[in-house]
N, C-alpha and C. Protein backbone atom coordinates (compact mmCIF):
# COMPACT_ATOMS: atom_id res chain seq x y z
N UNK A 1 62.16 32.34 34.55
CA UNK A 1 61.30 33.12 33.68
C UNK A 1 60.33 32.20 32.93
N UNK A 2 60.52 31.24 32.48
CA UNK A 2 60.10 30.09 31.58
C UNK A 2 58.88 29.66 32.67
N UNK A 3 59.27 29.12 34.04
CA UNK A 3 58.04 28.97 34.86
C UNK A 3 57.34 29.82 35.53
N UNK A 4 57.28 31.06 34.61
CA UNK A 4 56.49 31.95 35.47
C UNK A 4 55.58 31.98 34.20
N UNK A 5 56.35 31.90 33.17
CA UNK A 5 55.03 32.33 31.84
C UNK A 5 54.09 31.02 31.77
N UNK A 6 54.78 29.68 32.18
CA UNK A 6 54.43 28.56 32.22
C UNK A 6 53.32 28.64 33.14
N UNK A 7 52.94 28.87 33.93
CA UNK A 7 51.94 29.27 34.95
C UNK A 7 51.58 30.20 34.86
N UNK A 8 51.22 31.36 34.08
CA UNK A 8 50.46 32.34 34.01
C UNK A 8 49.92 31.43 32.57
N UNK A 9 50.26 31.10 31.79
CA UNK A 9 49.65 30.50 30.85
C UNK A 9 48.46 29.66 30.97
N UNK A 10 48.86 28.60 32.80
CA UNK A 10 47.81 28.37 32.72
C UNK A 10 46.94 28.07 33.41
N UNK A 11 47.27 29.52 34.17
CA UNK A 11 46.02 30.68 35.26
C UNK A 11 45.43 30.78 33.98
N UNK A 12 45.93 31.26 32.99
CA UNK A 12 44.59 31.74 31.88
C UNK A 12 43.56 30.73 31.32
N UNK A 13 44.36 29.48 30.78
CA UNK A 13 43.63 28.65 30.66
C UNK A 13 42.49 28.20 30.93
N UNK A 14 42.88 27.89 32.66
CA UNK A 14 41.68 27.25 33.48
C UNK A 14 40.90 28.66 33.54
N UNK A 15 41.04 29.76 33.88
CA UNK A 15 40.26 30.75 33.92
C UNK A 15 39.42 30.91 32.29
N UNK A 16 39.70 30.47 31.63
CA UNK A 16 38.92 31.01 30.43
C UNK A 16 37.60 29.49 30.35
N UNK A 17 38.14 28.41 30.71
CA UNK A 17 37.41 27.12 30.63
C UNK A 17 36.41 27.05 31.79
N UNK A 18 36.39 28.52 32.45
CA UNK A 18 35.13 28.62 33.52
C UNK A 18 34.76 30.01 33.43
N UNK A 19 34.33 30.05 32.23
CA UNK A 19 33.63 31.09 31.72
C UNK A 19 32.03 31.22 31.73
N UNK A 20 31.40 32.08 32.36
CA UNK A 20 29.87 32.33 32.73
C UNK A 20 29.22 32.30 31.41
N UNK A 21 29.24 31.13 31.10
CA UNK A 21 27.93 30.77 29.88
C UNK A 21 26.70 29.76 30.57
N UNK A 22 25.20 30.68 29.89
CA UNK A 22 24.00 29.94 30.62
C UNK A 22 23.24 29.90 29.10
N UNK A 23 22.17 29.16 29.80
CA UNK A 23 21.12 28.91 28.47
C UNK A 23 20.01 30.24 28.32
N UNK A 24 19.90 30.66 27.34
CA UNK A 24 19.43 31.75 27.40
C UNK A 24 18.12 31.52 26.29
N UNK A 25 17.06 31.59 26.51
CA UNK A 25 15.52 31.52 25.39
C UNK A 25 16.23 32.47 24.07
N UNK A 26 15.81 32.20 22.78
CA UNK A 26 16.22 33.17 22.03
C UNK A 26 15.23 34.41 22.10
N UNK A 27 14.28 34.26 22.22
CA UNK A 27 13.19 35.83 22.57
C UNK A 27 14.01 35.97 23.63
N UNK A 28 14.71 35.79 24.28
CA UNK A 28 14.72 36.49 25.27
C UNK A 28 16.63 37.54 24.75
N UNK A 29 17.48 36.85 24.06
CA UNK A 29 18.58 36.96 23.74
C UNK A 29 18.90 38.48 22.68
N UNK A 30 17.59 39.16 21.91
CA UNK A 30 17.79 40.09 21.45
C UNK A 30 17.98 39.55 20.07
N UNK A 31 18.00 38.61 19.77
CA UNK A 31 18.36 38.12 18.69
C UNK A 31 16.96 37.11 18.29
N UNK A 32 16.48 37.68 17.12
CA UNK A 32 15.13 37.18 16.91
C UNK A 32 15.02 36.27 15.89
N UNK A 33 14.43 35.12 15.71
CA UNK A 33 14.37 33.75 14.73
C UNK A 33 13.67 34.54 13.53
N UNK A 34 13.95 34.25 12.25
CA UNK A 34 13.53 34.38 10.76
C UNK A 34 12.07 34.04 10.70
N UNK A 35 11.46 33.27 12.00
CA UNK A 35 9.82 32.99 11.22
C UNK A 35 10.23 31.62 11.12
N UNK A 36 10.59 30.97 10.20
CA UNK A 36 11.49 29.27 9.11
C UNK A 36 11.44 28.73 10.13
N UNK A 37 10.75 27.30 10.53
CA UNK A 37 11.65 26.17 11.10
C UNK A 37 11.16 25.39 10.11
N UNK A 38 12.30 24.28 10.57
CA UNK A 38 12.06 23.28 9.52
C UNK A 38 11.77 21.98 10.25
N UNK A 39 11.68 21.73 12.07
CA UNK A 39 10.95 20.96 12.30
C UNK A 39 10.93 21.17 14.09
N UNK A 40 9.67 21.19 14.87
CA UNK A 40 9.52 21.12 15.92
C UNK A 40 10.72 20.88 17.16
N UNK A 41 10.83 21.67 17.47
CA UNK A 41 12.04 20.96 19.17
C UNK A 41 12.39 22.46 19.71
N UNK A 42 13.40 22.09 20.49
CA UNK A 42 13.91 22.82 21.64
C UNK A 42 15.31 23.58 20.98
N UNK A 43 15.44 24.80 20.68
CA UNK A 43 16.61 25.08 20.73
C UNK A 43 17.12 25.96 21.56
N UNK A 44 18.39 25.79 22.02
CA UNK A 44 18.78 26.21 23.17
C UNK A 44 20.25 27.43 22.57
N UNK A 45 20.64 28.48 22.93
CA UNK A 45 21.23 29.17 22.45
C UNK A 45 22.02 29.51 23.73
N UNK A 46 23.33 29.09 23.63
CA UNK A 46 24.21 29.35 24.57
C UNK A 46 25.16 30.43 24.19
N UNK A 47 25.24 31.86 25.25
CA UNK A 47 26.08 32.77 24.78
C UNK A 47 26.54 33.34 26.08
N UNK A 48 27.02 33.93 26.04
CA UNK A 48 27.75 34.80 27.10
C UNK A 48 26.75 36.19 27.80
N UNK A 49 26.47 36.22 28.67
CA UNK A 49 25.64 37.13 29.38
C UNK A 49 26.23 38.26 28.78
N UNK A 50 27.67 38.79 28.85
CA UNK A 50 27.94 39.77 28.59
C UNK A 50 27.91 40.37 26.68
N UNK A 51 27.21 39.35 26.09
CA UNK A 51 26.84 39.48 24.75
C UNK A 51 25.38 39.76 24.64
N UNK A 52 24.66 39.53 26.19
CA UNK A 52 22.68 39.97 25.81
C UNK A 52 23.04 40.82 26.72
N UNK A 53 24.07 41.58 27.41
CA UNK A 53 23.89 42.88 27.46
C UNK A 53 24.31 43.99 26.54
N UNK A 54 25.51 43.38 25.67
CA UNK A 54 25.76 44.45 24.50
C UNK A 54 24.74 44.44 23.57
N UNK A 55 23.66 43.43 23.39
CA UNK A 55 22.90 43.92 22.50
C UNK A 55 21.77 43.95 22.96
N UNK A 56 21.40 44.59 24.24
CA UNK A 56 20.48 44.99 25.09
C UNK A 56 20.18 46.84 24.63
N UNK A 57 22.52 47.21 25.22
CA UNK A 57 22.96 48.25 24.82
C UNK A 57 23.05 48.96 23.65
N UNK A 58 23.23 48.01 22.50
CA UNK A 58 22.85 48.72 21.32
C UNK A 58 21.25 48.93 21.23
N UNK A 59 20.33 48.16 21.78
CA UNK A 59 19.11 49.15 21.13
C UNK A 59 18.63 49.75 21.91
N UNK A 60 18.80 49.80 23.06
CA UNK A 60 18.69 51.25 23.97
C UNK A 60 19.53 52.30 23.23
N UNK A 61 20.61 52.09 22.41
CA UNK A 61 22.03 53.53 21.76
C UNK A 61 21.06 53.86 20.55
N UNK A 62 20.53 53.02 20.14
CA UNK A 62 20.23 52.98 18.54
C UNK A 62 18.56 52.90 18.14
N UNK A 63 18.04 53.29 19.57
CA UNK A 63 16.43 53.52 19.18
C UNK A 63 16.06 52.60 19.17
N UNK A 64 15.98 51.56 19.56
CA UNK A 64 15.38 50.40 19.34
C UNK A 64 15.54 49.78 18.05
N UNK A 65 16.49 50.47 16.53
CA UNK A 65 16.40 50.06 15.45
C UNK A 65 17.31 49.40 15.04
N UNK A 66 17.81 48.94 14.01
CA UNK A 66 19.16 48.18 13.62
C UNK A 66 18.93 47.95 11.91
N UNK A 67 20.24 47.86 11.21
CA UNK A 67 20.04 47.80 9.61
C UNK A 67 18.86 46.54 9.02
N UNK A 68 18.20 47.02 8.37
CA UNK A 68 17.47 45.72 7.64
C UNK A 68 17.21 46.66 6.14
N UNK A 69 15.68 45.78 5.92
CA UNK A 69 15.23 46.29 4.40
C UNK A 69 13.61 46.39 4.61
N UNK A 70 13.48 47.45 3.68
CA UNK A 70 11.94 47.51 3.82
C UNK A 70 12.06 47.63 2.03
N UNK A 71 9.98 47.35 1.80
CA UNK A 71 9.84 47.88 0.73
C UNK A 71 9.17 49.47 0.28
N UNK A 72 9.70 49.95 -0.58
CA UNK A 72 8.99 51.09 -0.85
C UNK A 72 8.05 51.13 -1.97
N UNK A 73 6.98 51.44 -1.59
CA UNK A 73 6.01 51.65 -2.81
C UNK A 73 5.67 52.82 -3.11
N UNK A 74 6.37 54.37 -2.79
CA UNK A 74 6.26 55.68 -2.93
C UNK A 74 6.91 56.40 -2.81
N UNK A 75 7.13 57.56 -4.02
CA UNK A 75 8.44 58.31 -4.27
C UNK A 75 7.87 59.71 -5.09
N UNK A 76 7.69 60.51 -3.98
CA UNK A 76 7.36 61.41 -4.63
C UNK A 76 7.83 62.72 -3.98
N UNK A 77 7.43 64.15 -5.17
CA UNK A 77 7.82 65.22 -4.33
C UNK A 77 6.32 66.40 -4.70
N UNK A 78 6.45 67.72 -4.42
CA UNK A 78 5.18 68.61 -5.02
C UNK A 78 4.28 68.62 -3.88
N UNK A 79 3.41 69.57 -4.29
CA UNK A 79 2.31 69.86 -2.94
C UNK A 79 1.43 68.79 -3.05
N UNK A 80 0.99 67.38 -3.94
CA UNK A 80 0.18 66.47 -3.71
C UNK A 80 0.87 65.35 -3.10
N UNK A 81 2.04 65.66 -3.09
CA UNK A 81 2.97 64.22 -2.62
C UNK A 81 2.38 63.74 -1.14
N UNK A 82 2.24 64.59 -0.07
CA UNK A 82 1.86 64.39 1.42
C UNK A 82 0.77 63.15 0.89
N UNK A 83 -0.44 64.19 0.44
CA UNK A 83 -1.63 63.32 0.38
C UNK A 83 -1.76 61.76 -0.13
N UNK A 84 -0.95 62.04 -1.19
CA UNK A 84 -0.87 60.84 -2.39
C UNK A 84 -0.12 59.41 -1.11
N UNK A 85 0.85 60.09 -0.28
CA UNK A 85 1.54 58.69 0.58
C UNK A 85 1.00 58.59 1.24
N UNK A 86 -0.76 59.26 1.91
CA UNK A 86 -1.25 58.76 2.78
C UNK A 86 -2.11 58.05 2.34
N UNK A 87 -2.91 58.47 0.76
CA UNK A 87 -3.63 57.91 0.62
C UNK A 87 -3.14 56.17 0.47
N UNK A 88 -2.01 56.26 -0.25
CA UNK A 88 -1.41 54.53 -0.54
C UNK A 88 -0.99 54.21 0.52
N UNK A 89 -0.91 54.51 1.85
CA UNK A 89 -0.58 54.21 3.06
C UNK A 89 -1.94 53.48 3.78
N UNK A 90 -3.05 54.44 3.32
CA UNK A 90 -4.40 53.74 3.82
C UNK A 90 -4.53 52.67 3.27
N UNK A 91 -4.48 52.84 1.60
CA UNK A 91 -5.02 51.38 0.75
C UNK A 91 -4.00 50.56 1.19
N UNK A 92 -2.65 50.63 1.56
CA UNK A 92 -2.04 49.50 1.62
C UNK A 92 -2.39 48.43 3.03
N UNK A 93 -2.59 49.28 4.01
CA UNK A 93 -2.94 49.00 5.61
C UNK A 93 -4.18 48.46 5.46
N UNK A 94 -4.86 48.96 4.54
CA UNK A 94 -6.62 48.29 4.28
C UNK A 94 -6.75 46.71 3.79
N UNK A 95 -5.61 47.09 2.26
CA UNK A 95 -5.64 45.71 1.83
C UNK A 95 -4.41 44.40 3.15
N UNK A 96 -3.25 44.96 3.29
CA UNK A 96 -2.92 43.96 4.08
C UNK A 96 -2.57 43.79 5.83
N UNK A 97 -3.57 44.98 6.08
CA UNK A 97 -4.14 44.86 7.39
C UNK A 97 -2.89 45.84 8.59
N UNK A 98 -3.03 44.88 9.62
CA UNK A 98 -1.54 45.67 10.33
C UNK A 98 -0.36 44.57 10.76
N UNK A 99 -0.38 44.09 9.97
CA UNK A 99 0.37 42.27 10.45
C UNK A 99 1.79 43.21 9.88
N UNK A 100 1.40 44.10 8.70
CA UNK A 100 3.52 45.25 8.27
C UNK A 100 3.08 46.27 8.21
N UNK A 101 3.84 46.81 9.34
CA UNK A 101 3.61 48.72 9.39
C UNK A 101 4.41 49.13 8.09
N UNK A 102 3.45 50.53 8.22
CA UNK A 102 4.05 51.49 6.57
C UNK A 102 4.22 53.04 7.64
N UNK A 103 4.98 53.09 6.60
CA UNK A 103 5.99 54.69 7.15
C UNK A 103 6.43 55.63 6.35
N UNK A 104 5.93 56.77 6.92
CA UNK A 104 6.10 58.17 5.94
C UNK A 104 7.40 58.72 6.01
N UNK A 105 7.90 58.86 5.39
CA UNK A 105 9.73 59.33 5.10
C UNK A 105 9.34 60.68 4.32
N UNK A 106 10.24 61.54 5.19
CA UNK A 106 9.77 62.83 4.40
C UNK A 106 11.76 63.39 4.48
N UNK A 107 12.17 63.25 3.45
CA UNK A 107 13.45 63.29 2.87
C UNK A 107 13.63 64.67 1.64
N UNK A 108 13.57 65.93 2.63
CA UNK A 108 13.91 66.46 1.51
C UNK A 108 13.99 66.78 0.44
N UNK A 109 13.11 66.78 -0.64
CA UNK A 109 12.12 67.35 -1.00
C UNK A 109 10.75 66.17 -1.27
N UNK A 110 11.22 65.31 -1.13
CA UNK A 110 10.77 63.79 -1.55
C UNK A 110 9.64 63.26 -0.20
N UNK A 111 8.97 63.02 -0.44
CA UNK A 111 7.91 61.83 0.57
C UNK A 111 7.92 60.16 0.34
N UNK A 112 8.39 59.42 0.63
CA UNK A 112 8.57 58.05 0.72
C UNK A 112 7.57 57.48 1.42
N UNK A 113 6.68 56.15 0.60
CA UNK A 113 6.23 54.96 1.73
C UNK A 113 7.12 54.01 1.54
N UNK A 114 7.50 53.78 2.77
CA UNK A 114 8.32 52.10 3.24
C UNK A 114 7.16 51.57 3.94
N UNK A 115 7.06 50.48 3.90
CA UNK A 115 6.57 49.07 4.51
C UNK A 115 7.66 47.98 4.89
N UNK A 116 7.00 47.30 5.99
CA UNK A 116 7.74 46.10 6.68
C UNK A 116 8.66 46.46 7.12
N UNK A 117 9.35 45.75 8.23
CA UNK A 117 10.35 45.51 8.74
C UNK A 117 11.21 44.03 8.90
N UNK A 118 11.59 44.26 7.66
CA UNK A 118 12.86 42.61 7.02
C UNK A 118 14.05 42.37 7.53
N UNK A 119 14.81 41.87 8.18
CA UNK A 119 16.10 41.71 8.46
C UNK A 119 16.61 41.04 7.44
N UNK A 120 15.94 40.27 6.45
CA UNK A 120 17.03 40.16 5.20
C UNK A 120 16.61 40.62 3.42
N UNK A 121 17.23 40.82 2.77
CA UNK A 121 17.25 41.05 1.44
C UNK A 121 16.15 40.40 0.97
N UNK A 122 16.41 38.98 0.94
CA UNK A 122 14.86 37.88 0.73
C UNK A 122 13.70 38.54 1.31
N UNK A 123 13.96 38.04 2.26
CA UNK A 123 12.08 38.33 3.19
C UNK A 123 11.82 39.67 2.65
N UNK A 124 12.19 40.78 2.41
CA UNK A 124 12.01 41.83 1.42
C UNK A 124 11.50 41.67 0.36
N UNK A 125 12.23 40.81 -0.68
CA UNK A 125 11.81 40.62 -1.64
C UNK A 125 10.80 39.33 -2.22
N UNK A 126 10.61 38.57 -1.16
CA UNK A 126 9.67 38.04 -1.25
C UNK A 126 8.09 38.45 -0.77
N UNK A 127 8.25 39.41 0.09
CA UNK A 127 7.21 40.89 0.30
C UNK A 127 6.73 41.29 -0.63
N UNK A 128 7.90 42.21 -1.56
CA UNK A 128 7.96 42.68 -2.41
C UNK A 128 6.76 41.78 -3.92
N UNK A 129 7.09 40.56 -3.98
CA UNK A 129 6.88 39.55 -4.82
C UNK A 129 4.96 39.79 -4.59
N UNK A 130 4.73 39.89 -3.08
CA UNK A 130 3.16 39.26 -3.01
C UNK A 130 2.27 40.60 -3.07
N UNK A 131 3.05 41.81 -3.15
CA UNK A 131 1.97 42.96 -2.85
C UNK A 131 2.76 43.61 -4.56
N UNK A 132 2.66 43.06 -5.39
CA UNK A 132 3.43 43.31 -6.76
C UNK A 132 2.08 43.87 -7.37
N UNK A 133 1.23 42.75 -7.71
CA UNK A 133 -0.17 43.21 -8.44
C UNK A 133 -0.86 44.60 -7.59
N UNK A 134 -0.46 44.97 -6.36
CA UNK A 134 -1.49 45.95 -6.14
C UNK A 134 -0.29 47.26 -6.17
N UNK A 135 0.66 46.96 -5.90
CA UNK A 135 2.01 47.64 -5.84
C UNK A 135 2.90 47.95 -7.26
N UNK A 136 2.95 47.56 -8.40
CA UNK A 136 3.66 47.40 -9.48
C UNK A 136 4.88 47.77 -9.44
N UNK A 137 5.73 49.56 -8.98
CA UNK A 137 6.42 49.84 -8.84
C UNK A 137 7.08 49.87 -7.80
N UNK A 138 6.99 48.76 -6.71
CA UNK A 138 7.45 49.07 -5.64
C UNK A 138 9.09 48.30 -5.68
N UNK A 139 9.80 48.33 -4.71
CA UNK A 139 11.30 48.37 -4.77
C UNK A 139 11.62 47.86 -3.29
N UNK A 140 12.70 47.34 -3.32
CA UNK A 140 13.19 46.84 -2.03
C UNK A 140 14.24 47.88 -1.64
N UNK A 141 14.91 48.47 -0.24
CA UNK A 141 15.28 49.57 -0.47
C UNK A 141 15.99 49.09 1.50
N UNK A 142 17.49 49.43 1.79
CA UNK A 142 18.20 49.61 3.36
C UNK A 142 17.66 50.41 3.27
N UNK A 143 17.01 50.13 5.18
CA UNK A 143 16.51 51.02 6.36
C UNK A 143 16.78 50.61 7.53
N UNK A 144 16.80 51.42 8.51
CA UNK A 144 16.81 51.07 9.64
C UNK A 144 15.12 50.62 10.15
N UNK A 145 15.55 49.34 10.55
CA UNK A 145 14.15 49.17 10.75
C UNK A 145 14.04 48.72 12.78
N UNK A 146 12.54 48.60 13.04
CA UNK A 146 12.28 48.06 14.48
C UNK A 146 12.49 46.72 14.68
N UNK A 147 12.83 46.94 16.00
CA UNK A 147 13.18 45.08 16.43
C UNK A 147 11.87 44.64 16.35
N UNK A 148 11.73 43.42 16.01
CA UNK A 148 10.59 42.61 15.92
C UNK A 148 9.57 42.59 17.63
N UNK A 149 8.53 42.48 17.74
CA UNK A 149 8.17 42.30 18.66
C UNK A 149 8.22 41.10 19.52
N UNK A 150 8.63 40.88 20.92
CA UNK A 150 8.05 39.57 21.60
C UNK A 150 6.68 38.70 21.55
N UNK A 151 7.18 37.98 21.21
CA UNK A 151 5.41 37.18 21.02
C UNK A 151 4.90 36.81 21.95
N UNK A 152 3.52 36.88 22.48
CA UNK A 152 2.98 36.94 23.87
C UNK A 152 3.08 35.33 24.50
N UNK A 153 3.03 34.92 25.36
CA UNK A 153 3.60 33.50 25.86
C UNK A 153 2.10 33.28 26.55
C-alpha cells in the first residue's frame, strides 16, 4: 500500500512540473498595465493558458465589463434632470475631449453622469483631483466599468 501511494505521489509530481506555461504579451493576457512604468524593458508575464481563457470567459459572461471606479459629476432627478446631464456631458467631452468617456445612468428616479473608466480607487481620484475646478462637486463612486482598449501596434 505504502508503494502504491509512493508512486502515485510521484506520477503527480512530475506531472505537475510539466505544466503548459508559455510567455504570453500582457495586451494580449486580458489583464491590462496601470499606464506607470518606472523604466523601459521587456516584461514577460508567464501564466497558464488555461487562466487567458478564464478571463477571456469572464468578459464574454460579463459584457465586456468588470468592477472598477468612475467619477460622478451628476445627480439629479425632475423633468430638467435628462437635459441638465447632457448638457454637463457636452461641456465635459468639450473641455476634456474623448481621451474618458461619460455615461448617462438613468437609476430610478435619478439621472447620473459617470466619467472614466479606473480600475483603481487612486486613478479615480486623482481624475477626480484635475477636473475639480470645472467639476466642484464631483465624487468618486464603484462601477462596472469597460476593459481598456488594445493599443494599436
Amino acid at each position: 500500500m505504502k508503494k502504491i501511494f509512493f508512486f502515485l505521489l510521484i506520477i503527480m509530481a512530475v506531472n505537475s512540473s510539466f505544466s503548459q506555461y508559455s510567455p504570453v504579451r500582457i495586451e494580449d493576457s486580458g489583464i491590462m498595465p496601470s499606464g506607470h512604468s518606472v523604466a523601459d524593458g521587456d516584461v514577460f508575464l508567464y501564466q497558464d493558458w488555461r487562466l487567458l481563457n478564464l478571463v477571456k470567459k469572464h468578459a464574454q459572461i460579463n459584457d465586456n465589463t468588470f468592477p472598477g471606479w468612475r467619477v460622478q459629476i451628476f445627480f439629479g432627478s425632475g423633468g430638467k434632470a435628462p437635459d441638465q446631464a447632457n448638457d454637463l456631458k457636452t461641456k465635459f467631452l468639450t473641455k476634456y475631449g474623448t481621451q474618458y468617456e461619460a455615461y448617462i445612468v438613468y437609476d430610478s428616479p435619478y439621472f447620473k453622469l459617470r466619467v472614466g473608466d479606473f480600475r483603481t480607487r487612486a486613478e479615480a481620484m486623482r481624475f477626480k483631483d484635475i477636473i475639480a475646478k470645472t467639476f466642484p462637486n464631483s465624487w468618486v463612486v464603484q462601477d462596472y466599468i469597460n476593459y481598456p482598449e488594445k493599443a494599436s501596434e
